[in-house]
Protein backbone atom coordinates (compact mmCIF):
# COMPACT_ATOMS: atom_id res chain seq x y z
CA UNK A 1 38.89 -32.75 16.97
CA UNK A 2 37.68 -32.47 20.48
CA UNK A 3 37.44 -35.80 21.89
CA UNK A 4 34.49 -34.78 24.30
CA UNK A 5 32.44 -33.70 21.19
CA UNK A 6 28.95 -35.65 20.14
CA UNK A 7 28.22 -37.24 16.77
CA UNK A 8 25.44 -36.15 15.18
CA UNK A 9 23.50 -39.18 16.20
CA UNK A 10 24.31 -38.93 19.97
CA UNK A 11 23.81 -35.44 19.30
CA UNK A 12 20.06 -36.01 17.91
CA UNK A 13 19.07 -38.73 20.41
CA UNK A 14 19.95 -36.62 23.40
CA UNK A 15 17.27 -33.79 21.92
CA UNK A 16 14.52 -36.13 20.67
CA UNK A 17 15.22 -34.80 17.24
CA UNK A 18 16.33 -36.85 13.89
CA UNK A 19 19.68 -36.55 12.03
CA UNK A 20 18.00 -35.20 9.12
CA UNK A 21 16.27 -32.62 11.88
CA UNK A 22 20.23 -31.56 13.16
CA UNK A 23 20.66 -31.56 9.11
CA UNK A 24 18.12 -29.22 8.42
CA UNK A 25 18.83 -26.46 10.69
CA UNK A 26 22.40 -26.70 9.48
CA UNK A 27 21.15 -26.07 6.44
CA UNK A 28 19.30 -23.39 7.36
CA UNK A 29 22.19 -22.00 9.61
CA UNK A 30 20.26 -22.17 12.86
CA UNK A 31 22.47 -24.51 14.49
CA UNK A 32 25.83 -25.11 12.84
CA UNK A 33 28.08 -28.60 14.25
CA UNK A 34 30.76 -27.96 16.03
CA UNK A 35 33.20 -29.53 13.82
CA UNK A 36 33.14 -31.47 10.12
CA UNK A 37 35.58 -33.94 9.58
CA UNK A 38 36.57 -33.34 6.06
CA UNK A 39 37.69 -36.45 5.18
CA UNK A 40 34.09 -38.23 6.27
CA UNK A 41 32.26 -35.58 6.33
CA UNK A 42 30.71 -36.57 9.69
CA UNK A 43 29.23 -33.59 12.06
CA UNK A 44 29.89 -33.32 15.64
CA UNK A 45 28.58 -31.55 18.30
CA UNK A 46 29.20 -29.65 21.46
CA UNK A 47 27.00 -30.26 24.70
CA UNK A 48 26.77 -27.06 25.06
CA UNK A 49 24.95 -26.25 22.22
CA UNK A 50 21.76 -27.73 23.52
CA UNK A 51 21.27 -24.18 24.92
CA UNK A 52 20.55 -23.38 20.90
CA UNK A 53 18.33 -26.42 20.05
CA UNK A 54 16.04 -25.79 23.56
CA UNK A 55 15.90 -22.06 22.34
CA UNK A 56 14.78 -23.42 18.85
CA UNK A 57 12.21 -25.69 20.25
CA UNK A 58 10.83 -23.10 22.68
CA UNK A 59 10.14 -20.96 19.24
CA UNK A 60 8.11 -23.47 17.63
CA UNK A 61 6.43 -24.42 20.97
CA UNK A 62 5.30 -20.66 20.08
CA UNK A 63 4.04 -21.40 17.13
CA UNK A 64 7.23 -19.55 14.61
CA UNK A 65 8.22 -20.93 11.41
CA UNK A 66 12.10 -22.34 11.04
CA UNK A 67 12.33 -19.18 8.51
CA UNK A 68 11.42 -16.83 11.65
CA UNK A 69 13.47 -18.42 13.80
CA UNK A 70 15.98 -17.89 12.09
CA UNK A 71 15.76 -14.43 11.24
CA UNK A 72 15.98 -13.51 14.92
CA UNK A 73 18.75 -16.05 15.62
CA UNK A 74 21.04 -14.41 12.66
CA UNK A 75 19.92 -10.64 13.91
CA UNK A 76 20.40 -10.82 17.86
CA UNK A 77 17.40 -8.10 18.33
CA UNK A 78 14.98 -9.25 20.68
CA UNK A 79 12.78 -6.86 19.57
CA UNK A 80 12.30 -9.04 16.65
CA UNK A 81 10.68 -12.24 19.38
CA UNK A 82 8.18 -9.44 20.50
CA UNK A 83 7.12 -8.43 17.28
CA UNK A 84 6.99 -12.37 16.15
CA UNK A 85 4.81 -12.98 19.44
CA UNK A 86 2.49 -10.17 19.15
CA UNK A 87 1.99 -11.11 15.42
CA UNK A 88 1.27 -15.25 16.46
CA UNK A 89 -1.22 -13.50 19.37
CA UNK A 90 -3.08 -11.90 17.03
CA UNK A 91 -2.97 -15.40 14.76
CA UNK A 92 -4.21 -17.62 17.91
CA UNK A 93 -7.41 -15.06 19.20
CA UNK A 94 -8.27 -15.41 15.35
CA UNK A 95 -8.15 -19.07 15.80
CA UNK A 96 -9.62 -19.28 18.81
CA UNK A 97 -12.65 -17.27 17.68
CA UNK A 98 -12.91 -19.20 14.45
CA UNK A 99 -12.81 -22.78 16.24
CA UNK A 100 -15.36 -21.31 18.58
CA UNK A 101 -17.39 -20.45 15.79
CA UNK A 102 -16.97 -23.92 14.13
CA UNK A 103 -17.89 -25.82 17.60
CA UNK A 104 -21.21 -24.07 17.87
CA UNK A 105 -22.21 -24.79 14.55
CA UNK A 106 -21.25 -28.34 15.34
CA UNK A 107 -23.49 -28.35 18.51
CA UNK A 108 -26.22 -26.31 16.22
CA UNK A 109 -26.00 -29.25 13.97
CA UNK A 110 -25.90 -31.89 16.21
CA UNK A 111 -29.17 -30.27 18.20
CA UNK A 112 -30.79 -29.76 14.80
CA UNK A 113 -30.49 -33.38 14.00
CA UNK A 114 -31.61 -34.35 17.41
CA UNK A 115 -34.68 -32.21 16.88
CA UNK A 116 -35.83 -33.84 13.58
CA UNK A 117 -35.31 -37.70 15.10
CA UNK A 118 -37.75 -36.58 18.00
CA UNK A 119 -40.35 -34.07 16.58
CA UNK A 120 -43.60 -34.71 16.14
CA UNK A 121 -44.81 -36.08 12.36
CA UNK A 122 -44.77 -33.46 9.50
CA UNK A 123 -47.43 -30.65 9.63
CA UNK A 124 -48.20 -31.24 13.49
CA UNK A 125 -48.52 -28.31 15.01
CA UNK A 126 -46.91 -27.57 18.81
CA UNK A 127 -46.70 -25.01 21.43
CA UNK A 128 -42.80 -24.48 22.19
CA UNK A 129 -40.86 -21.86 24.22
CA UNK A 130 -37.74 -20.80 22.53
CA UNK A 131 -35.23 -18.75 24.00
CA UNK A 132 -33.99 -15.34 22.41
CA UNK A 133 -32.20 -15.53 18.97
CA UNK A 134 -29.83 -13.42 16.97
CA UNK A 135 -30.00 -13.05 13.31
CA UNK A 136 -28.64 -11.08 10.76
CA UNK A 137 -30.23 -10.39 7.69
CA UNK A 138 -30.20 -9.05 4.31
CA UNK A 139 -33.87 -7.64 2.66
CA UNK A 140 -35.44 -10.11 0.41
CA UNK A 141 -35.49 -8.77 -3.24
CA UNK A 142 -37.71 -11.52 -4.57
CA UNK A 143 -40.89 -13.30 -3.63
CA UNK A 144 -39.39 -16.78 -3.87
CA UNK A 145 -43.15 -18.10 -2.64
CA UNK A 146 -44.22 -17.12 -6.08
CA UNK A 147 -40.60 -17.42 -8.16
CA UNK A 148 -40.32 -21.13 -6.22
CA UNK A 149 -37.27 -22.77 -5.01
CA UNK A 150 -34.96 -21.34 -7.96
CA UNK A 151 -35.58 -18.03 -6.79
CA UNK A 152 -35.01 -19.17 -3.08
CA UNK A 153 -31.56 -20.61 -4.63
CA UNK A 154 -30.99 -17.56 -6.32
CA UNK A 155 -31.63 -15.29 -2.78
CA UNK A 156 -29.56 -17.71 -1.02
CA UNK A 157 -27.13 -17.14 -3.06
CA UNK A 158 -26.60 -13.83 -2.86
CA UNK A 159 -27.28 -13.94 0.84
CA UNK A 160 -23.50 -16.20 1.04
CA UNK A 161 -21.66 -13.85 -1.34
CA UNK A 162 -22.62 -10.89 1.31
CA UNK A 163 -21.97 -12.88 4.09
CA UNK A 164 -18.55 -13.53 3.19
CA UNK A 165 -18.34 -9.69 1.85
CA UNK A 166 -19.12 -8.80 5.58
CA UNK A 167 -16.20 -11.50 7.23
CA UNK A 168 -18.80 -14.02 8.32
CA UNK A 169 -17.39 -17.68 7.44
CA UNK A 170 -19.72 -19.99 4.96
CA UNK A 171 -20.95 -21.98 7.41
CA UNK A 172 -23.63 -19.48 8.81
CA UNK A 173 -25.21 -20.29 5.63
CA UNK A 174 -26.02 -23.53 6.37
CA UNK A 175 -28.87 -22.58 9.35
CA UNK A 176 -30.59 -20.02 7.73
CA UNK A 177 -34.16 -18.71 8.19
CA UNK A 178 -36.90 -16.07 6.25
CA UNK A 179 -39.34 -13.47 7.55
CA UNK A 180 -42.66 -12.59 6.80
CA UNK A 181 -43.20 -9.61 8.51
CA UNK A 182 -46.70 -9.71 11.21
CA UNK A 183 -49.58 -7.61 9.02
CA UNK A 184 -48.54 -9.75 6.02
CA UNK A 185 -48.40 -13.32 7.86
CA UNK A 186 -52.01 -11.78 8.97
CA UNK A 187 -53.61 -11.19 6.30
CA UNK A 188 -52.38 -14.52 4.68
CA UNK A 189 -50.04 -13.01 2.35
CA UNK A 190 -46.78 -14.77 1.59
CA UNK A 191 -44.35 -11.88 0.96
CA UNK A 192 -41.03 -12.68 2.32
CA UNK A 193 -39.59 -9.97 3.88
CA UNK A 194 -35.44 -10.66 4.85
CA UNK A 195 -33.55 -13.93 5.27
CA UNK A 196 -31.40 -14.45 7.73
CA UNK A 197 -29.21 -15.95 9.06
CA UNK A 198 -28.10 -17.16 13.19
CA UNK A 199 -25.47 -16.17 14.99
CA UNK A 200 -23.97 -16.59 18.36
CA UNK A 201 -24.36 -14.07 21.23
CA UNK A 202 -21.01 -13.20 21.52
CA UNK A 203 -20.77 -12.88 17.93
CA UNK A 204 -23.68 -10.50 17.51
CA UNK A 205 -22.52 -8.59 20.79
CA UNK A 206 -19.61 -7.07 18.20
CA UNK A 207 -21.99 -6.30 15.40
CA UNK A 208 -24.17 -3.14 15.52
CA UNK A 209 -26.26 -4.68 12.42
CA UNK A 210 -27.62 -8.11 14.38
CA UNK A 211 -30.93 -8.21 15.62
CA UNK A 212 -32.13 -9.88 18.47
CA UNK A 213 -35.75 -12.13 18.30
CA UNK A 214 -37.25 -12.02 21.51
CA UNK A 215 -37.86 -15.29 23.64
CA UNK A 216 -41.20 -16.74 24.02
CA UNK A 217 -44.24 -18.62 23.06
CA UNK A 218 -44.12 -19.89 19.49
CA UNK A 219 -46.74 -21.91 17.51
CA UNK A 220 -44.87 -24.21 15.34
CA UNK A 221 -45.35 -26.22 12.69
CA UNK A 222 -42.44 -28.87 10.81
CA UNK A 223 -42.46 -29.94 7.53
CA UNK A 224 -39.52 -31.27 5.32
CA UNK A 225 -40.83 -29.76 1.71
CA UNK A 226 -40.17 -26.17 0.47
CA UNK A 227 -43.31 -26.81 -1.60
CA UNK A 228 -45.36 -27.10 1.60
CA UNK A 229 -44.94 -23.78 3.39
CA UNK A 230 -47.37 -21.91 2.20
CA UNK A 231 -50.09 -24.58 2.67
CA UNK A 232 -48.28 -25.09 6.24
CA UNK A 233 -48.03 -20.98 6.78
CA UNK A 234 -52.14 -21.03 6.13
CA UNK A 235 -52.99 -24.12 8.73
CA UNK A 236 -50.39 -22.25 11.32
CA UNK A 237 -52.37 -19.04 10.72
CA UNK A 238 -56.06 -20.77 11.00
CA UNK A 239 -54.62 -22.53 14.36
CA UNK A 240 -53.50 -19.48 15.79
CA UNK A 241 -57.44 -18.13 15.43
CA UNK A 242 -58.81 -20.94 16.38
CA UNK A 243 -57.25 -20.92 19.79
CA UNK A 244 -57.41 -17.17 19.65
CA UNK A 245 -53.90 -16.14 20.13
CA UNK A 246 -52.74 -13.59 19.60
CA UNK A 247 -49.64 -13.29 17.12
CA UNK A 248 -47.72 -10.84 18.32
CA UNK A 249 -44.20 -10.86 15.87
CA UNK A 250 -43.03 -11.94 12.51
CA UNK A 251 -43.79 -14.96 11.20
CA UNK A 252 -40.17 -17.10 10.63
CA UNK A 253 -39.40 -20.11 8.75
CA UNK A 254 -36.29 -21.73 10.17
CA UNK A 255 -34.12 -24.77 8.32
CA UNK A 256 -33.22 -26.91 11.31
CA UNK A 257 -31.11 -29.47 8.99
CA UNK A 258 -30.57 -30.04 5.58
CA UNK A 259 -29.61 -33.52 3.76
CA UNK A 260 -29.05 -33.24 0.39
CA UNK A 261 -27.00 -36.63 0.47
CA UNK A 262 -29.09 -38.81 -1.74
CA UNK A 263 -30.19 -36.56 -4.15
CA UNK A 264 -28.81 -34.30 -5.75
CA UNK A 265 -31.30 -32.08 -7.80
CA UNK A 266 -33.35 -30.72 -4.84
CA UNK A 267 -32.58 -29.08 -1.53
CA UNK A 268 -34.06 -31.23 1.33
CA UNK A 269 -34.36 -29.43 4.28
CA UNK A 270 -36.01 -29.92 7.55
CA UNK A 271 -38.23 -26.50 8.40
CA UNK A 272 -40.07 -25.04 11.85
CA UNK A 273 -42.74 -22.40 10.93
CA UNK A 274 -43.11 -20.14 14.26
CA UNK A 275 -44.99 -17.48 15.17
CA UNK A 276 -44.90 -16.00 18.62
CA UNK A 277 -48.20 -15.43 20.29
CA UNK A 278 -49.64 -14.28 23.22
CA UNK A 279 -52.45 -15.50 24.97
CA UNK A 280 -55.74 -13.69 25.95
């Protein structure tokens, strides 16, 4: 045995690794010892090979599994470490975009929250500007205003299975919102027309079926009962006339928050009624 050769422990501590690490890739043939004393059974170590266990670190720096790294080392084609890379690229811009996704929802949340603690009491009725939205939405098959919450449940529903259908995550389902198209809303009928659902800008910049709702004035109204909207939808509309605006878009029903921590029979979300309106 070479007397200037490094016992596995040496060997370890020199690379910040473990013995059972140096074990492992043995194992695995990625880094072989040096020598084996057969009688002991104890592995030693060249200096040199560091040159093999920076290589192997710099791999999983990159974000390639042992069983990669190991492909490439027992093939010698460099070809294979672009192919790898391009392949982890692809891996990271996917999780990029999804943590991206995930922090805005967080802020969403957050703002949402923030919103209920300081808005006005349930069924006051405000003037607020609200910058431009995008939604995407899927046609309302049922009048849930006249079905009641279980057919809301059942259009929500349906509205998650065709989000995830179309690659969308199951978290936009969680700030959703419902339309009542403008001569309808006028005319005090409650027929929903699509529910929706937000989505970034950057998201909806990619997506030829998002729609954009136009910044603006908006009468608002919050309440925190399903069961109240259409009384709520009939006080917004009679407060728009009596301060004779003029409505001039869909009517939209917006959950802010939802807390269905305490009980667990009924949906309780926080909602904003809006309209936009013009004034004369």
């Amino acid at each position: 045995m070479d007397p200037g050769l490094l016992s596995i422990g040496k060997m370890a501590q020199m690379n910040n690794l473990t013995v059972a690490t140096l074990r492992l890739y043995d194992r695995l043939g990625l880094l072989h010892p040096r020598y084996t004393d057969e009688a002991t059974g104890y592995r030693y170590y060249d200096i040199r090979q560091n040159a093999r266990l920076d290589m192997i670190a710099y791999m999983k720096e990159l974000g390639m599994s042992l069983a990669e790294i190991g492909d490439i080392l027992a093939r010698e084609d460099i070809t294979l470490i672009e192919d790898v890379l391009l392949r982890k690229h692809e891996q990271i811009h996917r999780q990029i975009r999804d943590l991206k996704i995930q922090h805005d929802m967080v802020e969403r949340a957050i703002a949402g929250i923030e919103r209920r603690r300081k808005s006005p009491t349930t069924g006051t009725i405000s003037l607020e500007y609200i910058d431009r939205r995008f939604i995407w939405a899927v046609p309302c098959t049922e009048n849930f205003y006249e079905t009641g919450i279980s057919g809301y449940e059942k259009m929500l529903a349906g509205l998650r299975a065709e989000l995830l259908r179309q690659g969308f995550t199951h978290i936009y389902s969680y700030n959703v919102g419902t339309s009542i198209a403008r001569a309808d809303f006028l005319a005090g009928r409650l027929v929903p027309e699509k529910l929706f659902v937000f989505l970034d800008h950057r998201v909806a910049a990619g997506r030829a079926d998002a729609a954009a709702v136009d910044s603006g004035m908006y009468a608002c109204i919050y309440l925190e009962r399903f069961a109240d909207e259409a009384d709520c939808a009939g006080r917004l509309l009679e407060f728009c006339r009596e301060q004779q605006y003029d409505v001039c878009g869909d009517y939209l029903c917006e959950v802010m928050t939802e807390a269905n921590i305490f009980d667990s029979d009924d949906r309780r979300m926080y909602l904003r009624l809006q309209v936009p309106v013009r004034f004369r």
